[in-house]
Every structure is written in C-alpha cells, then in structure tokens.
PDB file of N, CA and C in Angstrom:
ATOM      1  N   UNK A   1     181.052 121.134 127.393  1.00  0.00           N
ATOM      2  CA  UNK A   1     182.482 121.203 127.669  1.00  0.00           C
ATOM      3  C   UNK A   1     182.855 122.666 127.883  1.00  0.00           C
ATOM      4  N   UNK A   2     183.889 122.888 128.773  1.00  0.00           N
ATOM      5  CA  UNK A   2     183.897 124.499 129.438  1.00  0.00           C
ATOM      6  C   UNK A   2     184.750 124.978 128.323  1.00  0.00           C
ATOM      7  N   UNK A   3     184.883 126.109 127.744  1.00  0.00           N
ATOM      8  CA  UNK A   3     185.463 126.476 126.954  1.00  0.00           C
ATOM      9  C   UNK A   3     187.406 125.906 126.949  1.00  0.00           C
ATOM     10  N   UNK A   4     188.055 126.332 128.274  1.00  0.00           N
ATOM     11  CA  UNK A   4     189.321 125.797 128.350  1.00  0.00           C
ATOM     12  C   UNK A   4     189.347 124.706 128.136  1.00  0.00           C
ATOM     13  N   UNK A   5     189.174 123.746 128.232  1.00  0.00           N
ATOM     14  CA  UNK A   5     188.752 122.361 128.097  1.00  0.00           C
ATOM     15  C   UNK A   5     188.547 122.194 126.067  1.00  0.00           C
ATOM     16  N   UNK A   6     187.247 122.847 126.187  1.00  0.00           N
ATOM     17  CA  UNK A   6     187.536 122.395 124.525  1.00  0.00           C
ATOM     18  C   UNK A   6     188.537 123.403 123.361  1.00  0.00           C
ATOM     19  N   UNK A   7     189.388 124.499 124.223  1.00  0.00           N
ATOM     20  CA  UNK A   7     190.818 125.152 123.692  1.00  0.00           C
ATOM     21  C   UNK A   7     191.786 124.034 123.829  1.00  0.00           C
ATOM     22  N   UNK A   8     191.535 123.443 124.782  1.00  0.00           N
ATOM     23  CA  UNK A   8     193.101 121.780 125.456  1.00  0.00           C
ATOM     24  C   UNK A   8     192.431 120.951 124.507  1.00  0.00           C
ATOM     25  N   UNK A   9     191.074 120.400 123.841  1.00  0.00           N
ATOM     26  CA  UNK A   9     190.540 119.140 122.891  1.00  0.00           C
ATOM     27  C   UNK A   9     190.844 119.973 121.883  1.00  0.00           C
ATOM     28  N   UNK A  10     191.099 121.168 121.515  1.00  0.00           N
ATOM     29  CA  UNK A  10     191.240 121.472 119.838  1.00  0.00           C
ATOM     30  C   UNK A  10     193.339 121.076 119.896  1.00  0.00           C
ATOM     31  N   UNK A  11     193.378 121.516 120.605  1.00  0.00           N
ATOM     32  CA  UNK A  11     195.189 121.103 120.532  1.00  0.00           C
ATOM     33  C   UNK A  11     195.231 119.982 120.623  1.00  0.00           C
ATOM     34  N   UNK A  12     194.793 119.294 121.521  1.00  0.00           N
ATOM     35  CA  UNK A  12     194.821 117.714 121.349  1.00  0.00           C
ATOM     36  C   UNK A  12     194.949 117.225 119.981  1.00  0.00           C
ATOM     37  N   UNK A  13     193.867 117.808 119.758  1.00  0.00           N
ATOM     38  CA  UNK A  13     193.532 116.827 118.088  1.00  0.00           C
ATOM     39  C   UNK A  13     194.374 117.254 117.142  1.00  0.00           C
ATOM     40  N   UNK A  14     194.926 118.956 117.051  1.00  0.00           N
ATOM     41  CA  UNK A  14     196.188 119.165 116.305  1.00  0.00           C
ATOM     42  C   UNK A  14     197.050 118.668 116.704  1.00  0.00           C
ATOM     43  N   UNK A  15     197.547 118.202 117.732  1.00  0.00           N
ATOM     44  CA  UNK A  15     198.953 117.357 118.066  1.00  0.00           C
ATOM     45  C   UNK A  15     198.750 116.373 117.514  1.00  0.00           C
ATOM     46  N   UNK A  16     197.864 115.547 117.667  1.00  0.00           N
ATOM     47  CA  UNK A  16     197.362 113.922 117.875  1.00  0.00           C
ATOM     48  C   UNK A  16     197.817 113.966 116.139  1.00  0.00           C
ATOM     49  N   UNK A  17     197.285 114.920 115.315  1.00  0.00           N
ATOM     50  CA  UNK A  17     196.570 114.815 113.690  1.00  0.00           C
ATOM     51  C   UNK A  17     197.926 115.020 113.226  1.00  0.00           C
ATOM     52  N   UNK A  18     198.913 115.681 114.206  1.00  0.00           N
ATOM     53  CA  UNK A  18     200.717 115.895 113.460  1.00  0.00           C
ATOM     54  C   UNK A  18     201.463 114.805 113.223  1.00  0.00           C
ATOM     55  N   UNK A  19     201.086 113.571 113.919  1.00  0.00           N
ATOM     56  CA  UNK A  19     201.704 112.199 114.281  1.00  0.00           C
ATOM     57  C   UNK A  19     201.091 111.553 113.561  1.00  0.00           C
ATOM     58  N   UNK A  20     202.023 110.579 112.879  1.00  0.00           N
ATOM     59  CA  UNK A  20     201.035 108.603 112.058  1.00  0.00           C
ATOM     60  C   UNK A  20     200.356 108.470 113.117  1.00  0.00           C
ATOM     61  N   UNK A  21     201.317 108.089 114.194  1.00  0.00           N
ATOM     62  CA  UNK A  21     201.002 106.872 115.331  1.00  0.00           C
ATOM     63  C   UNK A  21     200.782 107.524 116.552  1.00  0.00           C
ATOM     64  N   UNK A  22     200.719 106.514 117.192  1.00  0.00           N
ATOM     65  CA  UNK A  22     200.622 107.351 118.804  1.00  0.00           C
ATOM     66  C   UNK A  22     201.145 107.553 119.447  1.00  0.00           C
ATOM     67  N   UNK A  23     200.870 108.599 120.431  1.00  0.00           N
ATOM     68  CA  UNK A  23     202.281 109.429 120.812  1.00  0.00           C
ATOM     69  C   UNK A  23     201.962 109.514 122.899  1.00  0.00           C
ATOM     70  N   UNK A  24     203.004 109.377 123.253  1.00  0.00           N
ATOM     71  CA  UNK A  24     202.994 109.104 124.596  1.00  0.00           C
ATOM     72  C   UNK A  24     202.532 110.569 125.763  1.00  0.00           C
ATOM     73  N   UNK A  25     201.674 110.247 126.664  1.00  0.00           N
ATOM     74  CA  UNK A  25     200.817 110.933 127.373  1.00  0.00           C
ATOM     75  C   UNK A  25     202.163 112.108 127.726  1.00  0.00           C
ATOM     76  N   UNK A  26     203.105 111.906 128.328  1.00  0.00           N
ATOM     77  CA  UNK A  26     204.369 112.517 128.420  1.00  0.00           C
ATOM     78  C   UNK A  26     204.901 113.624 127.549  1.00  0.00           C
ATOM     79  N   UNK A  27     205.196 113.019 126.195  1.00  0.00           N
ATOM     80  CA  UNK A  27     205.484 113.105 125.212  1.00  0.00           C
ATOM     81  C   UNK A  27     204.654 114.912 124.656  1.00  0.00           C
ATOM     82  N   UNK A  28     202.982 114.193 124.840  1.00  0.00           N
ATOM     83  CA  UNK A  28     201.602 115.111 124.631  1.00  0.00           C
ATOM     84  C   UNK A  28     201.842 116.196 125.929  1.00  0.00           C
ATOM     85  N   UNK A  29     201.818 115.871 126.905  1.00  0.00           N
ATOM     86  CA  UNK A  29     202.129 117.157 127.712  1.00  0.00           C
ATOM     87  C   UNK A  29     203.368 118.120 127.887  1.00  0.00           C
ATOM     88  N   UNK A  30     204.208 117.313 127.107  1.00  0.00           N
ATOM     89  CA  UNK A  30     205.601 118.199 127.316  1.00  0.00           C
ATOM     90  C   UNK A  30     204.949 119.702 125.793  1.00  0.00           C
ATOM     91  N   UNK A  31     204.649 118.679 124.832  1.00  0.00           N
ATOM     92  CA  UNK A  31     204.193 119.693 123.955  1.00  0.00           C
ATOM     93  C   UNK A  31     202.812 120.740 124.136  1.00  0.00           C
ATOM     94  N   UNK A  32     202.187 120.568 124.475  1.00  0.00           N
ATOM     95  CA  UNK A  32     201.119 121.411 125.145  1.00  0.00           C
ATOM     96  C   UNK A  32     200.893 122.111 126.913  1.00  0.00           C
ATOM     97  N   UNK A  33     202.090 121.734 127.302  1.00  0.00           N
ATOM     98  CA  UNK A  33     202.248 122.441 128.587  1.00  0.00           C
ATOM     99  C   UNK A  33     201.059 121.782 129.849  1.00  0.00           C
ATOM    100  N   UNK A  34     200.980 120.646 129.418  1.00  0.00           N
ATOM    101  CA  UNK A  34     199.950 120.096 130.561  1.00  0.00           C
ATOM    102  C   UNK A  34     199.999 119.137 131.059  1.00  0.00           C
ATOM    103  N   UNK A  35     200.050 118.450 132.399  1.00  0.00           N
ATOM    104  CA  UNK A  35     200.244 117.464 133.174  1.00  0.00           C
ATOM    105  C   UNK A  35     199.371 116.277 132.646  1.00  0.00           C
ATOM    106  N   UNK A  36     199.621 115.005 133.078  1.00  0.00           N
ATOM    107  CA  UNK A  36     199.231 114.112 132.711  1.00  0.00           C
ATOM    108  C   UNK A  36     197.875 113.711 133.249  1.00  0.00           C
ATOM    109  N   UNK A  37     197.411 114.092 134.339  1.00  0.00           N
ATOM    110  CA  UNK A  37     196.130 114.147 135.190  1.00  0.00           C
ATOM    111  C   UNK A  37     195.099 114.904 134.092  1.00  0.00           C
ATOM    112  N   UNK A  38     196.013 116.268 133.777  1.00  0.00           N
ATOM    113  CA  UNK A  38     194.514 117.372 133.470  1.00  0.00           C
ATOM    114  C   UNK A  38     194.671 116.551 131.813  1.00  0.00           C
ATOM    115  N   UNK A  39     195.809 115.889 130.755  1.00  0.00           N
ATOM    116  CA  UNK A  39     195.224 115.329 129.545  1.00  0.00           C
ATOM    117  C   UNK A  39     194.517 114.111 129.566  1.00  0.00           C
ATOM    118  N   UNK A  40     194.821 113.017 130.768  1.00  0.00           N
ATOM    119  CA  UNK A  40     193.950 112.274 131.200  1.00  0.00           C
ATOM    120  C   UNK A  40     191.919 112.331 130.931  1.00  0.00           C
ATOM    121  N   UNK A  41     192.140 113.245 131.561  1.00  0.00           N
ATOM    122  CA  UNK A  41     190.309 113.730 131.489  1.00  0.00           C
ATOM    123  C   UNK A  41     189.765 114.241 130.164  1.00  0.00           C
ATOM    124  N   UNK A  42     190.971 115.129 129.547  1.00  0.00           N
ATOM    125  CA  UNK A  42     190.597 115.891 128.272  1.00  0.00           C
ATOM    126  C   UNK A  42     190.273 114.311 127.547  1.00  0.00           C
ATOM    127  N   UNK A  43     191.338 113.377 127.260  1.00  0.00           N
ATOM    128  CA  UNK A  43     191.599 112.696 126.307  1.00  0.00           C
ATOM    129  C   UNK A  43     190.084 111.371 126.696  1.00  0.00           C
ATOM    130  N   UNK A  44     189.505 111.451 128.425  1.00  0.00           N
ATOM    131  CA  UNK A  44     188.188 110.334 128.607  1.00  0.00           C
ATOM    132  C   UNK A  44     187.340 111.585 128.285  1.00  0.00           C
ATOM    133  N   UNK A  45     187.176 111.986 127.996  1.00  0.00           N
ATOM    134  CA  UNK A  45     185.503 112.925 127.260  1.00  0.00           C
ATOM    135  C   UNK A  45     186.343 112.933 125.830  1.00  0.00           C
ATOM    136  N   UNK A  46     187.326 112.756 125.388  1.00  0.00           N
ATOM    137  CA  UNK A  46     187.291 112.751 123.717  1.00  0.00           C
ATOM    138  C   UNK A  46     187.236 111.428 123.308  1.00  0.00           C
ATOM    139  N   UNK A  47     187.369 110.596 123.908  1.00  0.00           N
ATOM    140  CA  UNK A  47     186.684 108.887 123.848  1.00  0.00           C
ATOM    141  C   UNK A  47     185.406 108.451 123.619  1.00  0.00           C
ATOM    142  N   UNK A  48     185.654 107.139 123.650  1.00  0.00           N
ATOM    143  CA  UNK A  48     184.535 106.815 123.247  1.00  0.00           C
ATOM    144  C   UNK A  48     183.488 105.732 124.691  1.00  0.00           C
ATOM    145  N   UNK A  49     184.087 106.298 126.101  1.00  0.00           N
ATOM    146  CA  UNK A  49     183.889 106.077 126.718  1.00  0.00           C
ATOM    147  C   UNK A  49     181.971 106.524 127.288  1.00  0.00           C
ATOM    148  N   UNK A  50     181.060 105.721 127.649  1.00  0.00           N
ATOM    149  CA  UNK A  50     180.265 106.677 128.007  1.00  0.00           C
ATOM    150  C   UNK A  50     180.108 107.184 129.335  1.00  0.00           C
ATOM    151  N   UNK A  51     179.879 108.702 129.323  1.00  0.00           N
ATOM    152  CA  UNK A  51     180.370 109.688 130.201  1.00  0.00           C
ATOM    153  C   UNK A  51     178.861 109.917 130.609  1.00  0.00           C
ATOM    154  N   UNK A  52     177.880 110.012 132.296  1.00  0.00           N
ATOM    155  CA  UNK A  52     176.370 110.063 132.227  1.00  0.00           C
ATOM    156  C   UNK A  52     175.525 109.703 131.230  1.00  0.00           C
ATOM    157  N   UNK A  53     175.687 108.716 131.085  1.00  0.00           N
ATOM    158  CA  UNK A  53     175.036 107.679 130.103  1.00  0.00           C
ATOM    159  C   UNK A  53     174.784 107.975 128.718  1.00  0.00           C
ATOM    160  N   UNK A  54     175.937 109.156 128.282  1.00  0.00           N
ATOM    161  CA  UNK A  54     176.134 109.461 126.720  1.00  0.00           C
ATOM    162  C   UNK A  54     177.223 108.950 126.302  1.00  0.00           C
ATOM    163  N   UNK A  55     177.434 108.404 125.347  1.00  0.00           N
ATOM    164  CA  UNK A  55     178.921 108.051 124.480  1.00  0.00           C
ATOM    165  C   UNK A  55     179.192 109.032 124.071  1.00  0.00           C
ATOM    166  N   UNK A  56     180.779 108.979 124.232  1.00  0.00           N
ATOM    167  CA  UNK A  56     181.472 109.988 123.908  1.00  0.00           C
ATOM    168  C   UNK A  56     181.791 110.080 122.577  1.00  0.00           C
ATOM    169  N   UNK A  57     182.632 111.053 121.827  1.00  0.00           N
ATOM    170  CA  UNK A  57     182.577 111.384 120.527  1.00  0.00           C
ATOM    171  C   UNK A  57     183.500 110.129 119.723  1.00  0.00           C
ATOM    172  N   UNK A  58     184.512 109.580 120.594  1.00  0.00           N
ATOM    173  CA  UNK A  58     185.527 108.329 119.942  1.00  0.00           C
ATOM    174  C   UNK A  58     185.950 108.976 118.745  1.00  0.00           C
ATOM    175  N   UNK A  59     186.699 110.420 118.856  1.00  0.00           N
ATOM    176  CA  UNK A  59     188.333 110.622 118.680  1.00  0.00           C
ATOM    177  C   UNK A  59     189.282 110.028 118.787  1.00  0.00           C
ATOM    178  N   UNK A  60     189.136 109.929 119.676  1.00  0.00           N
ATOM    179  CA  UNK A  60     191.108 109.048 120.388  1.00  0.00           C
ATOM    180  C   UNK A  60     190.590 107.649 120.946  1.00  0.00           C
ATOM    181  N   UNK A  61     191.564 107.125 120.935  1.00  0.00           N
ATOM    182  CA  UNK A  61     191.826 105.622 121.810  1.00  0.00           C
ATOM    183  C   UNK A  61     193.119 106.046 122.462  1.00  0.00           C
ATOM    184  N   UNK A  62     192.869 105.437 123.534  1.00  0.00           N
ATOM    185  CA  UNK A  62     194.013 105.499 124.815  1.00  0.00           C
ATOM    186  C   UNK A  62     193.908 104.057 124.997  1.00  0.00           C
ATOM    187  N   UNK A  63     195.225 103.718 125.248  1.00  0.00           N
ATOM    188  CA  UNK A  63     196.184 102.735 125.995  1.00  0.00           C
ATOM    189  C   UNK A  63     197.257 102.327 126.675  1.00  0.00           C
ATOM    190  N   UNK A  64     197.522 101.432 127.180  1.00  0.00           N
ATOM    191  CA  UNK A  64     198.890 101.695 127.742  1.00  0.00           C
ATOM    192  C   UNK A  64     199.961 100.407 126.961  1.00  0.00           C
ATOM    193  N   UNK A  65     201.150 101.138 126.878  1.00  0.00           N
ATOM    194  CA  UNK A  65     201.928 100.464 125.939  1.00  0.00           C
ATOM    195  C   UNK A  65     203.190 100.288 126.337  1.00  0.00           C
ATOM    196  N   UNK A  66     203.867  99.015 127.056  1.00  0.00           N
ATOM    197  CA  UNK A  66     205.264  98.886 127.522  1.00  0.00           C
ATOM    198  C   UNK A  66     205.379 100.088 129.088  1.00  0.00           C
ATOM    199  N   UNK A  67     204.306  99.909 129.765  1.00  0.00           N
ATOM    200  CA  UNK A  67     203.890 100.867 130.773  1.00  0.00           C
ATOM    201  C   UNK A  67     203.558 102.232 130.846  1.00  0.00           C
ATOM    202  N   UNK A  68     203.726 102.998 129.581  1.00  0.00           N
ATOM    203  CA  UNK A  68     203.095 104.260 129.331  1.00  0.00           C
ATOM    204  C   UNK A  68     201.943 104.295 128.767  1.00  0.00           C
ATOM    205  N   UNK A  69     201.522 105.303 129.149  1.00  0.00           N
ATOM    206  CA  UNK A  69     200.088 105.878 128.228  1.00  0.00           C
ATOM    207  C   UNK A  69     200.289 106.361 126.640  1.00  0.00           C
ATOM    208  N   UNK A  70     199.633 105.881 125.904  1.00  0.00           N
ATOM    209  CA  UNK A  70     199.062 106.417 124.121  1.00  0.00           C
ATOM    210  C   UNK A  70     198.482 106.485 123.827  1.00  0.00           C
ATOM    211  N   UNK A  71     198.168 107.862 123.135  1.00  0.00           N
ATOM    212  CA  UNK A  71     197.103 108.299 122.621  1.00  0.00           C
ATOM    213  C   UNK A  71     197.130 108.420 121.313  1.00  0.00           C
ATOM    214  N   UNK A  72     196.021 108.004 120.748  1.00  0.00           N
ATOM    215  CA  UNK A  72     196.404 108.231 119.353  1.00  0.00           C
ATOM    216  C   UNK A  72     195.087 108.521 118.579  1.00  0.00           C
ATOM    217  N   UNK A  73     194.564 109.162 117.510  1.00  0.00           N
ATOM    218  CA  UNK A  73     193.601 109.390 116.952  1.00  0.00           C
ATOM    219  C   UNK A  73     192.834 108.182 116.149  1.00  0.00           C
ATOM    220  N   UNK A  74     191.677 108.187 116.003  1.00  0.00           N
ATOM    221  CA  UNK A  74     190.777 107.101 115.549  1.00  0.00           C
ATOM    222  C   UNK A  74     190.029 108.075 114.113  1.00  0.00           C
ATOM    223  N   UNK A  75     189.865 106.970 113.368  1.00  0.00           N
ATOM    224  CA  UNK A  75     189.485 107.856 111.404  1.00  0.00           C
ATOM    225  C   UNK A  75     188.047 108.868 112.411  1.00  0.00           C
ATOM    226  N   UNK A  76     187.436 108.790 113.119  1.00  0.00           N
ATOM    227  CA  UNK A  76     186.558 109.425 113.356  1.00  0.00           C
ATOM    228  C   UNK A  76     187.411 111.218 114.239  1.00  0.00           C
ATOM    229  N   UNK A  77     188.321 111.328 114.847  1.00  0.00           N
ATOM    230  CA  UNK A  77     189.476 111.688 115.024  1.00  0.00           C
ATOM    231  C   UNK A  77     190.042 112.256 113.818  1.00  0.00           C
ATOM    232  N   UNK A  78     190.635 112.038 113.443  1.00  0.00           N
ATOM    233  CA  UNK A  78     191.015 112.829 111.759  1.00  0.00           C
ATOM    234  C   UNK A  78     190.243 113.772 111.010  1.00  0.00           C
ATOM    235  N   UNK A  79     188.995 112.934 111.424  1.00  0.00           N
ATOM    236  CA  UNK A  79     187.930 113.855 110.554  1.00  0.00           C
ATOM    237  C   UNK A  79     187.990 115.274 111.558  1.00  0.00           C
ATOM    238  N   UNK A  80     187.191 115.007 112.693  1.00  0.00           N
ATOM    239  CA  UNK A  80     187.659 116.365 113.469  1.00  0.00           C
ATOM    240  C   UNK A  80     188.415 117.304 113.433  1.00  0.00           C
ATOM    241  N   UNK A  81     189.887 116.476 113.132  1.00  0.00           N
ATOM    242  CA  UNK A  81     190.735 117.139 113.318  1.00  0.00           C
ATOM    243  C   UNK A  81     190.761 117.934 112.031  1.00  0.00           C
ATOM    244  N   UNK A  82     190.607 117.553 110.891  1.00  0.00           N
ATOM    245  CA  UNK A  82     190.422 118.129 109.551  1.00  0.00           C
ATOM    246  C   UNK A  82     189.692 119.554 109.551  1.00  0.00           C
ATOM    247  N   UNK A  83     188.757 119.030 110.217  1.00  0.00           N
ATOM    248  CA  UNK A  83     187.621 120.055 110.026  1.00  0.00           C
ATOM    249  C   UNK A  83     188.096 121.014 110.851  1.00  0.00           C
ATOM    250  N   UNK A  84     188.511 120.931 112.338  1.00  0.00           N
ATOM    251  CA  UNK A  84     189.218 122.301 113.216  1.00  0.00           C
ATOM    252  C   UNK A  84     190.023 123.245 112.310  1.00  0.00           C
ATOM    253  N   UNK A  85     191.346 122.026 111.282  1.00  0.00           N
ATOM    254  CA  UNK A  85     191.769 122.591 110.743  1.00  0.00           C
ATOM    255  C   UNK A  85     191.682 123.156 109.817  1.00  0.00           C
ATOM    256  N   UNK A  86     190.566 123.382 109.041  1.00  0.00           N
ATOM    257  CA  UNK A  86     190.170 123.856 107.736  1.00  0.00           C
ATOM    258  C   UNK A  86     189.262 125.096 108.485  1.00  0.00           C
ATOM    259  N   UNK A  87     188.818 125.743 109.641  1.00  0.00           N
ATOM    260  CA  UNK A  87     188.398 126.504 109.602  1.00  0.00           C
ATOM    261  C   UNK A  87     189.263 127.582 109.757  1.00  0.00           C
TER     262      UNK A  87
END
C-alpha cells in the first residue's frame, strides 16, 4: 500500500473507531477531505474482499443502506484501530 493511501487507511480507521455505528461514505469524506471514488478504493483494500488472489485485512464492511454507502468497522477493525491508536 503506497504510503498516502495507508496515511487515508490510518484516518479511516480513526474516524470509523470515533463512531458506534456506521457512518455514511458522504458523511466520511466531508470529514477527511476526500471524495467518494478515492474512499471507495481505500475502504475495498481495507475489506475483506480478495484483492489478486489475497484476502484483504476485513476492517470494515461496506454497504449500502436506504441508497447510501456505510462504512463501518468490524471487531477485527477496532483492534487496528486500537493499536494505530496506542502508538
């Protein structure tokens, strides 16, 4: 992961880790200054999607909810996020 990219996945996961629940793709870019395209991609490599035939780390789950996008952190997600934040 290119360094900018995993500076946009460490905020991710501090936003994501500020919220219970999940919080709308919109919502996530108004607070981190980034369009919905470029958190799109951040948020499928922090999934648990597999990306060249590796699974991804499954942080987050994305969905769509009443026609928006949500993202929200998964206990594997928390932990991450813990740990970013404790260093």
């Amino acid at each position: 992961m290119a360094a900018d990219l995993q500076d946009l996945a460490a905020a991710v996961l501090r936003e994501l880790a500020a919220e219970p629940g999940p919080v709308s793709l919109p919502r996530l870019g108004k607070r981190l200054g980034q369009g919905a395209s470029v958190l799109m991609r951040c948020l499928a490599l922090m999934g648990d999607a597999p990306i060249g035939g590796m699974p991804g780390p499954g942080w987050v789950s994305l969905w769509q909810e009443d026609g928006r996008w949500v993202a929200q952190l998964t206990e594997a997600g928390r932990a991450q996020a813990r740990a970013l934040l404790s260093d």
